[in-house]
PDB file of N, CA and C in Angstrom:
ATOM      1  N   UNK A   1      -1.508  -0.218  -3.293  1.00  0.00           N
ATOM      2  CA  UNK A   1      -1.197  -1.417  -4.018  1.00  0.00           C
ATOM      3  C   UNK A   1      -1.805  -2.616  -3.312  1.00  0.00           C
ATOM      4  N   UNK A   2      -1.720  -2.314  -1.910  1.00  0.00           N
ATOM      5  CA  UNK A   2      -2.241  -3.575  -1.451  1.00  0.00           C
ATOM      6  C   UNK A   2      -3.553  -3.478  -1.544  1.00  0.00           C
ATOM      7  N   UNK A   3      -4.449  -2.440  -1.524  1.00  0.00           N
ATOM      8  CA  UNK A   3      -5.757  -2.725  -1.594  1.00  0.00           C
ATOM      9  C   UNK A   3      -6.047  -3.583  -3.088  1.00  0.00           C
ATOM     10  N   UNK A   4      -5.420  -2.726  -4.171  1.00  0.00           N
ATOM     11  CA  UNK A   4      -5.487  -3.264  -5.753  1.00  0.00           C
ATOM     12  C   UNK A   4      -5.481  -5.342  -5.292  1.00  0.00           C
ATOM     13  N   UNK A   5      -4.402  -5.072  -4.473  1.00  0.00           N
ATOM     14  CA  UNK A   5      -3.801  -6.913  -4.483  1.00  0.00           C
ATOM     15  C   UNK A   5      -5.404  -7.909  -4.085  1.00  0.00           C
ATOM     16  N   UNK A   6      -5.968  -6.998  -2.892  1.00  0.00           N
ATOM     17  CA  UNK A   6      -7.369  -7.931  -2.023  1.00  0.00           C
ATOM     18  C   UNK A   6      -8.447  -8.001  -3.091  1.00  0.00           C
ATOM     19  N   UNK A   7      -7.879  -6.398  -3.917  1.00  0.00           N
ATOM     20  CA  UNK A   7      -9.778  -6.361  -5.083  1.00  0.00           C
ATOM     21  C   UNK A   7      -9.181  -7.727  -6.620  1.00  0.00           C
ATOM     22  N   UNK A   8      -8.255  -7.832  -6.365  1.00  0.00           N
ATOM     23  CA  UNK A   8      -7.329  -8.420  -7.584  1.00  0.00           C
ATOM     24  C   UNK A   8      -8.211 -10.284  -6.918  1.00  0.00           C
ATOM     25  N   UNK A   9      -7.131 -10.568  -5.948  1.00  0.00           N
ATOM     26  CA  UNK A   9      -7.839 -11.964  -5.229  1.00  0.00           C
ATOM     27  C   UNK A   9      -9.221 -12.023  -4.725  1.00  0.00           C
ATOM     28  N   UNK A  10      -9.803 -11.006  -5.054  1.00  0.00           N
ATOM     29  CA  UNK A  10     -11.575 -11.153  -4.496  1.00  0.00           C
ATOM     30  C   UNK A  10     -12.392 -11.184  -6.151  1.00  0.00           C
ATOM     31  N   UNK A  11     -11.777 -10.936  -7.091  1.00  0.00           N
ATOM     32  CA  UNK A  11     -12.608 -10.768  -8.100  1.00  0.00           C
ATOM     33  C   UNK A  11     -11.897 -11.724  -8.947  1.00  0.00           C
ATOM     34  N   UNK A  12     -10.767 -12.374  -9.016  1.00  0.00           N
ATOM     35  CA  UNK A  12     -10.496 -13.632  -9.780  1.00  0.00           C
ATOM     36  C   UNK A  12      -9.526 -14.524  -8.600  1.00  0.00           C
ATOM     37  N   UNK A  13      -9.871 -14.828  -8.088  1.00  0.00           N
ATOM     38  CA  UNK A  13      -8.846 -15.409  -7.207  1.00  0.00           C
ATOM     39  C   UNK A  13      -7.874 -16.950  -7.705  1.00  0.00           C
ATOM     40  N   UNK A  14      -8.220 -17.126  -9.063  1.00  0.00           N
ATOM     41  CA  UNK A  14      -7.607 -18.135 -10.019  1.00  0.00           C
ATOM     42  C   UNK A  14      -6.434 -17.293 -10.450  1.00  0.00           C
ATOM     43  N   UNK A  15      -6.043 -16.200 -10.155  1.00  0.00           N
ATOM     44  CA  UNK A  15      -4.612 -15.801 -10.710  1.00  0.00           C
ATOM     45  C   UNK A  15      -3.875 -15.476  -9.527  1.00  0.00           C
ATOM     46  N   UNK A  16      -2.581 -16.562  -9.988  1.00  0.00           N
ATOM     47  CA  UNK A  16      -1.996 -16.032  -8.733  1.00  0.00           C
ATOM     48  C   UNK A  16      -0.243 -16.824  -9.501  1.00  0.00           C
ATOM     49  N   UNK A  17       0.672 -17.007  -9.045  1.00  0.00           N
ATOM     50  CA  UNK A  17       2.073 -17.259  -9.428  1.00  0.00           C
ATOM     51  C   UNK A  17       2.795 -16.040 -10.430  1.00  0.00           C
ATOM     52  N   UNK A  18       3.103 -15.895 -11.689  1.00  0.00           N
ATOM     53  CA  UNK A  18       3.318 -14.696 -12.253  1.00  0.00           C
ATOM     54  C   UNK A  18       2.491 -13.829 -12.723  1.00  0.00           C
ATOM     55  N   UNK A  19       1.465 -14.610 -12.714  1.00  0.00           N
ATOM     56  CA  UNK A  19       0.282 -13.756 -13.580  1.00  0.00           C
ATOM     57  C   UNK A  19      -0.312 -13.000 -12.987  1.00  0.00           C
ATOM     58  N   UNK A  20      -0.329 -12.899 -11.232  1.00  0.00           N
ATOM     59  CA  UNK A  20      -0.378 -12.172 -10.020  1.00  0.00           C
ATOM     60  C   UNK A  20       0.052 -10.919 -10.410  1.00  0.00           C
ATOM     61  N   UNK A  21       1.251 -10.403 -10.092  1.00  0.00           N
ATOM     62  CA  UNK A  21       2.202  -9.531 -10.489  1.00  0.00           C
ATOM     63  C   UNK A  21       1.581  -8.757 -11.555  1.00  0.00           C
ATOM     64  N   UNK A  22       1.667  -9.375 -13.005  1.00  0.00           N
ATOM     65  CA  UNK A  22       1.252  -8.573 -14.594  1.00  0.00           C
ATOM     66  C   UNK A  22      -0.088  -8.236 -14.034  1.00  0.00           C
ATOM     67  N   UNK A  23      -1.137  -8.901 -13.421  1.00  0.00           N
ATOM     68  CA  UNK A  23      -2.033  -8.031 -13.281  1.00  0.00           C
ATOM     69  C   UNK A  23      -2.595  -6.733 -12.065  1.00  0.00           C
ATOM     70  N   UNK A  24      -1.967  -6.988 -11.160  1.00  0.00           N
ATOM     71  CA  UNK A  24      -1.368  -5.621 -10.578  1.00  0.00           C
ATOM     72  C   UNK A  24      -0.784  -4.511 -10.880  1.00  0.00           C
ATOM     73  N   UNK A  25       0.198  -5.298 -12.014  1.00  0.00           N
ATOM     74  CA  UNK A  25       0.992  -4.171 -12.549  1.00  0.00           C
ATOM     75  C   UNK A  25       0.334  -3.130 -13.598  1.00  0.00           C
ATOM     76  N   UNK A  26      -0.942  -4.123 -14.136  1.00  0.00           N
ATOM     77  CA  UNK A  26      -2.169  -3.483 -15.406  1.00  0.00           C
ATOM     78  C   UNK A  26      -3.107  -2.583 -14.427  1.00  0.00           C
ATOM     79  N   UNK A  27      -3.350  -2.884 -12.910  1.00  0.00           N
ATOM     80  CA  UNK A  27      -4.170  -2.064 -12.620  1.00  0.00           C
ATOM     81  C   UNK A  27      -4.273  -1.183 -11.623  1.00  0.00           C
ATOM     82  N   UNK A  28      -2.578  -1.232 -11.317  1.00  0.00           N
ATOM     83  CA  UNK A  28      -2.061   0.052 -10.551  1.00  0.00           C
ATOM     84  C   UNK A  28      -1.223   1.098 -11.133  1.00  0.00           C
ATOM     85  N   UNK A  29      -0.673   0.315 -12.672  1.00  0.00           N
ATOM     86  CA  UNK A  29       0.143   1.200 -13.336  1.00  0.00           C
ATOM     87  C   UNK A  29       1.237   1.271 -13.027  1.00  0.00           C
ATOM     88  N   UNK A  30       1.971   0.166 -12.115  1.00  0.00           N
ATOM     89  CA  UNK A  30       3.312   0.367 -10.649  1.00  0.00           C
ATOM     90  C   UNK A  30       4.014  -0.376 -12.170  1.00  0.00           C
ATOM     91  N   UNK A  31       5.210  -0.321 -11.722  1.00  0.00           N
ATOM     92  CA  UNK A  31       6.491  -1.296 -12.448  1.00  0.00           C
ATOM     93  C   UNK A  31       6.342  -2.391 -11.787  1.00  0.00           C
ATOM     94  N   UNK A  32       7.415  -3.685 -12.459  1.00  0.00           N
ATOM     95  CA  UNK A  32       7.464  -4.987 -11.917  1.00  0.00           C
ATOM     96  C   UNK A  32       8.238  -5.010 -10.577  1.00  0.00           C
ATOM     97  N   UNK A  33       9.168  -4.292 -10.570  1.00  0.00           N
ATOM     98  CA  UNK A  33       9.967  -3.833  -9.349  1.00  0.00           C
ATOM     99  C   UNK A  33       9.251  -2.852  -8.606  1.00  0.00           C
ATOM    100  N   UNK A  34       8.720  -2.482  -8.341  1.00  0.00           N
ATOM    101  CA  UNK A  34       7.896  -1.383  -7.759  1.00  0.00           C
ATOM    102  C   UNK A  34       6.879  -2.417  -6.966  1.00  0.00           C
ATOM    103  N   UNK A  35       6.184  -3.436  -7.705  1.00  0.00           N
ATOM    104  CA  UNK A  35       5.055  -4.449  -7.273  1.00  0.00           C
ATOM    105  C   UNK A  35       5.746  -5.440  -6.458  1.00  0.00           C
ATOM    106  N   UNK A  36       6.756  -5.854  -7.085  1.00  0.00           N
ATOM    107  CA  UNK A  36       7.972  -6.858  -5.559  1.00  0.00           C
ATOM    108  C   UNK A  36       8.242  -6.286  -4.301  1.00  0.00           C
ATOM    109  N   UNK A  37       8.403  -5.181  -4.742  1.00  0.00           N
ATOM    110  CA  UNK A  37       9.103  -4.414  -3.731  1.00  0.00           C
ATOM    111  C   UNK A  37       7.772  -4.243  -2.421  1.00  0.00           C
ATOM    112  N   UNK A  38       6.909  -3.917  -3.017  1.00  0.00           N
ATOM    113  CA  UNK A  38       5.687  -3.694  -2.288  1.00  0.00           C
ATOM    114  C   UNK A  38       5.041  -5.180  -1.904  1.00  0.00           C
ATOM    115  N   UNK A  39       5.033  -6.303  -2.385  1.00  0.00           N
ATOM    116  CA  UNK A  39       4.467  -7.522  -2.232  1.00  0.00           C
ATOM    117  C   UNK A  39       5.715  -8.151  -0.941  1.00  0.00           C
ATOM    118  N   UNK A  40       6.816  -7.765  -1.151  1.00  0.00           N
ATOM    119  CA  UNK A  40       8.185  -8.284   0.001  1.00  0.00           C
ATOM    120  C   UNK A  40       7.504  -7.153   0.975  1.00  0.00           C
ATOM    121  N   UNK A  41       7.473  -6.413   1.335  1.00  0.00           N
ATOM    122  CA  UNK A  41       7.241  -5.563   2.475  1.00  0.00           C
ATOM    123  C   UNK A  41       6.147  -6.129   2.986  1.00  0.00           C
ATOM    124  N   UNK A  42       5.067  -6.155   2.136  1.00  0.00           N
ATOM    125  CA  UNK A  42       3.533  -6.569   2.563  1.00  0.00           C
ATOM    126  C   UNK A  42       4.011  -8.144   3.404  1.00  0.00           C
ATOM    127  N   UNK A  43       4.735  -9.147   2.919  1.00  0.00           N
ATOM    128  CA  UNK A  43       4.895  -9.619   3.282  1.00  0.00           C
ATOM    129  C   UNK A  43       5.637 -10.274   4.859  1.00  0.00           C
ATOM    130  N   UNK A  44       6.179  -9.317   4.787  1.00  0.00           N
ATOM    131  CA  UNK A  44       7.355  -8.843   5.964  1.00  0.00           C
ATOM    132  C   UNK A  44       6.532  -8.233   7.587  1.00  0.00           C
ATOM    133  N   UNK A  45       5.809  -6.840   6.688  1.00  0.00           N
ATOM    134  CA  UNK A  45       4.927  -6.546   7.627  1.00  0.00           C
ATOM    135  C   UNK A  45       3.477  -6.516   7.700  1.00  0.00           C
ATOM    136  N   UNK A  46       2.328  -7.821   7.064  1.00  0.00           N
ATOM    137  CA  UNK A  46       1.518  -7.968   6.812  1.00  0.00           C
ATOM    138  C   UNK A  46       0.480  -7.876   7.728  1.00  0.00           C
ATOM    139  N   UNK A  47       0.447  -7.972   9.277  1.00  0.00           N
ATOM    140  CA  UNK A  47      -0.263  -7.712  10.288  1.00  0.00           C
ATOM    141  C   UNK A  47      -0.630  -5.954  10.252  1.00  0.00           C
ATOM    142  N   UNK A  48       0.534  -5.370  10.213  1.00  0.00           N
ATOM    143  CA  UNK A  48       0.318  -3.997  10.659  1.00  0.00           C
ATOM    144  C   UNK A  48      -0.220  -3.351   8.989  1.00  0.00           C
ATOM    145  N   UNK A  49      -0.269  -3.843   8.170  1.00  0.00           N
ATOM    146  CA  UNK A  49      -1.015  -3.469   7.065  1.00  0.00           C
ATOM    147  C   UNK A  49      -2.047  -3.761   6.825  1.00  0.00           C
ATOM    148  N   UNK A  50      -2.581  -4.885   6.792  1.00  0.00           N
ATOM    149  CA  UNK A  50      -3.823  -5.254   6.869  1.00  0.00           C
ATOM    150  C   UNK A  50      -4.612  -4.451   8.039  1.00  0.00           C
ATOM    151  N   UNK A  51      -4.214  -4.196   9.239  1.00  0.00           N
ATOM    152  CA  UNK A  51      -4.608  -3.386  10.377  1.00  0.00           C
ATOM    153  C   UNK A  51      -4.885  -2.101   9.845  1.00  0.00           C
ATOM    154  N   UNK A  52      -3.794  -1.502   9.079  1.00  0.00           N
ATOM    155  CA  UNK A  52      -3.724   0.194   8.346  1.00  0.00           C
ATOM    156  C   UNK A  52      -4.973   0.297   7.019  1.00  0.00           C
ATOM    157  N   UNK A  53      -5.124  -0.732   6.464  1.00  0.00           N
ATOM    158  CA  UNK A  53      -6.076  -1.236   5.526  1.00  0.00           C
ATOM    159  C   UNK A  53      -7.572  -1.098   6.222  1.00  0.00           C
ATOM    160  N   UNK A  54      -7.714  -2.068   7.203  1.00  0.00           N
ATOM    161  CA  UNK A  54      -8.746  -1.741   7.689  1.00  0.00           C
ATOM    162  C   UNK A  54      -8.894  -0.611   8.717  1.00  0.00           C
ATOM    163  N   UNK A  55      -8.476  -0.040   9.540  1.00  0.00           N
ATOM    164  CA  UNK A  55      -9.050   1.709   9.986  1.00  0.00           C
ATOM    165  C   UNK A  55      -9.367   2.114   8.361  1.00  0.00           C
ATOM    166  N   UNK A  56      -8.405   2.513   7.631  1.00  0.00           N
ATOM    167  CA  UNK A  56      -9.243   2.830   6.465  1.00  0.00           C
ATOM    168  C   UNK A  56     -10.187   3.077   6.066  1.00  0.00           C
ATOM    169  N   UNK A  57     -10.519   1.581   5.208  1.00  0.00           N
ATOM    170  CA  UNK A  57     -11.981   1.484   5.308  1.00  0.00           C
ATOM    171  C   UNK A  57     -13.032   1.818   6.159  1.00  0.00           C
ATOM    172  N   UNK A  58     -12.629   1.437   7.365  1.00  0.00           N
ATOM    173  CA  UNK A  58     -13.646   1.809   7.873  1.00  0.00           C
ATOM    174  C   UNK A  58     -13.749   3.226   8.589  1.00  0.00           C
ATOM    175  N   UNK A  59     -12.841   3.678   8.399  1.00  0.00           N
ATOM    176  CA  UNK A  59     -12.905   5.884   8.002  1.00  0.00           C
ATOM    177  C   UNK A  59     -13.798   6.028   6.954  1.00  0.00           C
ATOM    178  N   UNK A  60     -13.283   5.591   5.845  1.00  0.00           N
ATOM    179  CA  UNK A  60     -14.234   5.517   4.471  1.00  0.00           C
ATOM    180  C   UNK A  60     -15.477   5.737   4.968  1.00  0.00           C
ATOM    181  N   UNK A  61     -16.316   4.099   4.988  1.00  0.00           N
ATOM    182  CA  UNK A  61     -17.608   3.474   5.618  1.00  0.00           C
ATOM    183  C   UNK A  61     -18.156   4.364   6.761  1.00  0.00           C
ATOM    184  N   UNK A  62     -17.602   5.307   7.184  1.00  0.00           N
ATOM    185  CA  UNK A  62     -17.940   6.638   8.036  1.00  0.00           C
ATOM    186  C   UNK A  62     -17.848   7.796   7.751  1.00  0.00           C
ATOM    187  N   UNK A  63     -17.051   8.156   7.059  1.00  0.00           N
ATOM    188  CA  UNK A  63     -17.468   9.156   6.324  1.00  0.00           C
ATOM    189  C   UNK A  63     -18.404   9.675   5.265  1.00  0.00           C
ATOM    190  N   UNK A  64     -18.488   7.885   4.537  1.00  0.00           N
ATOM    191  CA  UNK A  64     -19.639   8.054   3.739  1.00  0.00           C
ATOM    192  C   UNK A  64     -21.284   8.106   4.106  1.00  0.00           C
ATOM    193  N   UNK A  65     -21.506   7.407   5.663  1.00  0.00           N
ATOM    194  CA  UNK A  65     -22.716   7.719   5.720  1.00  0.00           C
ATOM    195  C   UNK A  65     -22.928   8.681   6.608  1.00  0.00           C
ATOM    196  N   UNK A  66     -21.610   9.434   7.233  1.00  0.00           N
ATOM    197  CA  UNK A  66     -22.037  10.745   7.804  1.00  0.00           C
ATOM    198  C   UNK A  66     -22.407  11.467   6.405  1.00  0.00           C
ATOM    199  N   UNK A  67     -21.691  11.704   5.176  1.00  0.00           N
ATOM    200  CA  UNK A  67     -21.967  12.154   4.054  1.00  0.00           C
ATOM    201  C   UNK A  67     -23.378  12.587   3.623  1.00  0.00           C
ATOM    202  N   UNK A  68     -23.813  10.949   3.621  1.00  0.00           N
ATOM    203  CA  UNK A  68     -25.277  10.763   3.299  1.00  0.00           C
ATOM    204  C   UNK A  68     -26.599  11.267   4.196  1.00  0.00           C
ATOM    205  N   UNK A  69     -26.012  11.132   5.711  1.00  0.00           N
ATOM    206  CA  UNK A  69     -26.637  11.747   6.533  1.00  0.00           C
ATOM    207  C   UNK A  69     -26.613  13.285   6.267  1.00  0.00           C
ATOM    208  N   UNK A  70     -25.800  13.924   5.632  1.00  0.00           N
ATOM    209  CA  UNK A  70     -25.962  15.619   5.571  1.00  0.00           C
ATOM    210  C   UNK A  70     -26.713  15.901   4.733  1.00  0.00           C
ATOM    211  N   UNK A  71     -26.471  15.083   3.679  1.00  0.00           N
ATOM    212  CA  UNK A  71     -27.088  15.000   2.042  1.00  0.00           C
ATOM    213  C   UNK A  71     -28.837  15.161   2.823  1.00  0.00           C
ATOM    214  N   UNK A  72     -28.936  14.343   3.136  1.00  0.00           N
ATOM    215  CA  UNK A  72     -30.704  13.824   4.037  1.00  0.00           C
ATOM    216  C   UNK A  72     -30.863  15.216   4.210  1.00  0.00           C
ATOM    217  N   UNK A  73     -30.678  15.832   5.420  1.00  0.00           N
ATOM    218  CA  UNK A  73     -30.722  16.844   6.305  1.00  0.00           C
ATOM    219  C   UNK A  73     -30.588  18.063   5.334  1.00  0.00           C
ATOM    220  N   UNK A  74     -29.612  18.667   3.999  1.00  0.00           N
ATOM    221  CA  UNK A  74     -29.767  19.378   3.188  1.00  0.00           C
ATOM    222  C   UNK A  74     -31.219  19.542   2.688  1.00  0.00           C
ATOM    223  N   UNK A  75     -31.549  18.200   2.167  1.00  0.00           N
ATOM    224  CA  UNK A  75     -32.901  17.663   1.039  1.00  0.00           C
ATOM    225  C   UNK A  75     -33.757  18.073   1.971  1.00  0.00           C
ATOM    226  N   UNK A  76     -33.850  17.719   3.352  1.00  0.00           N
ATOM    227  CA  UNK A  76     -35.017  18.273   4.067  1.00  0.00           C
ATOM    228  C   UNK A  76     -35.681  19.937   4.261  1.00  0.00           C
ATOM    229  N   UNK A  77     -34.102  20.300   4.460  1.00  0.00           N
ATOM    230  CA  UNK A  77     -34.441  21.513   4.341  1.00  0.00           C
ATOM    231  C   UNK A  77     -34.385  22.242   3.356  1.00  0.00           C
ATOM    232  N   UNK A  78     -34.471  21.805   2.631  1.00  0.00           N
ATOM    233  CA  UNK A  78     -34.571  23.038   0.916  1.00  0.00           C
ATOM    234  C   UNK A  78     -35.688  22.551   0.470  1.00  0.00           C
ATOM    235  N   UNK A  79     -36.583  21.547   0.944  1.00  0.00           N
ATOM    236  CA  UNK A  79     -37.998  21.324   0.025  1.00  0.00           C
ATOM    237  C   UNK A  79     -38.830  22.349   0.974  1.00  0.00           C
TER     238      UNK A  79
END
């Protein structure tokens, strides 16, 4: 949810008071209580999430170009 929240404020960052919420709620599929509940926590413990957010990504951002690196190394050897 919280990632949905950063791609939500990076791609319109003009919504934000209730209209925040309804559109989280359109593009995580969560309930309105489900999205509070998660926006009060985020809030509460926002250091150590944003921290958990980024290792993440950047597991992701490593896995994907070890990925690509095999992909390479396959293509080489099958031509």
């Amino acid at each position: 949810m919280i990632g949905a929240l950063h791609a939500v404020r990076a791609e319109s960052p003009e919504i934000e008071g209730e209209e925040l919420p309804a559109e989280l709620m359109e593009v995580t599929g969560l309930g309105r209580e489900q999205i509070s509940t998660a926006l009060r926590y985020h809030a509460n413990h926002s250091a150590e999430i944003d921290q958990l957010v980024r290792a993440d990504h950047e597991a992701t951002e490593r896995e994907e170009r070890l990925w690509q690196a095999e992909q390479g190394l396959l293509k080489r050897h099958s031509a």
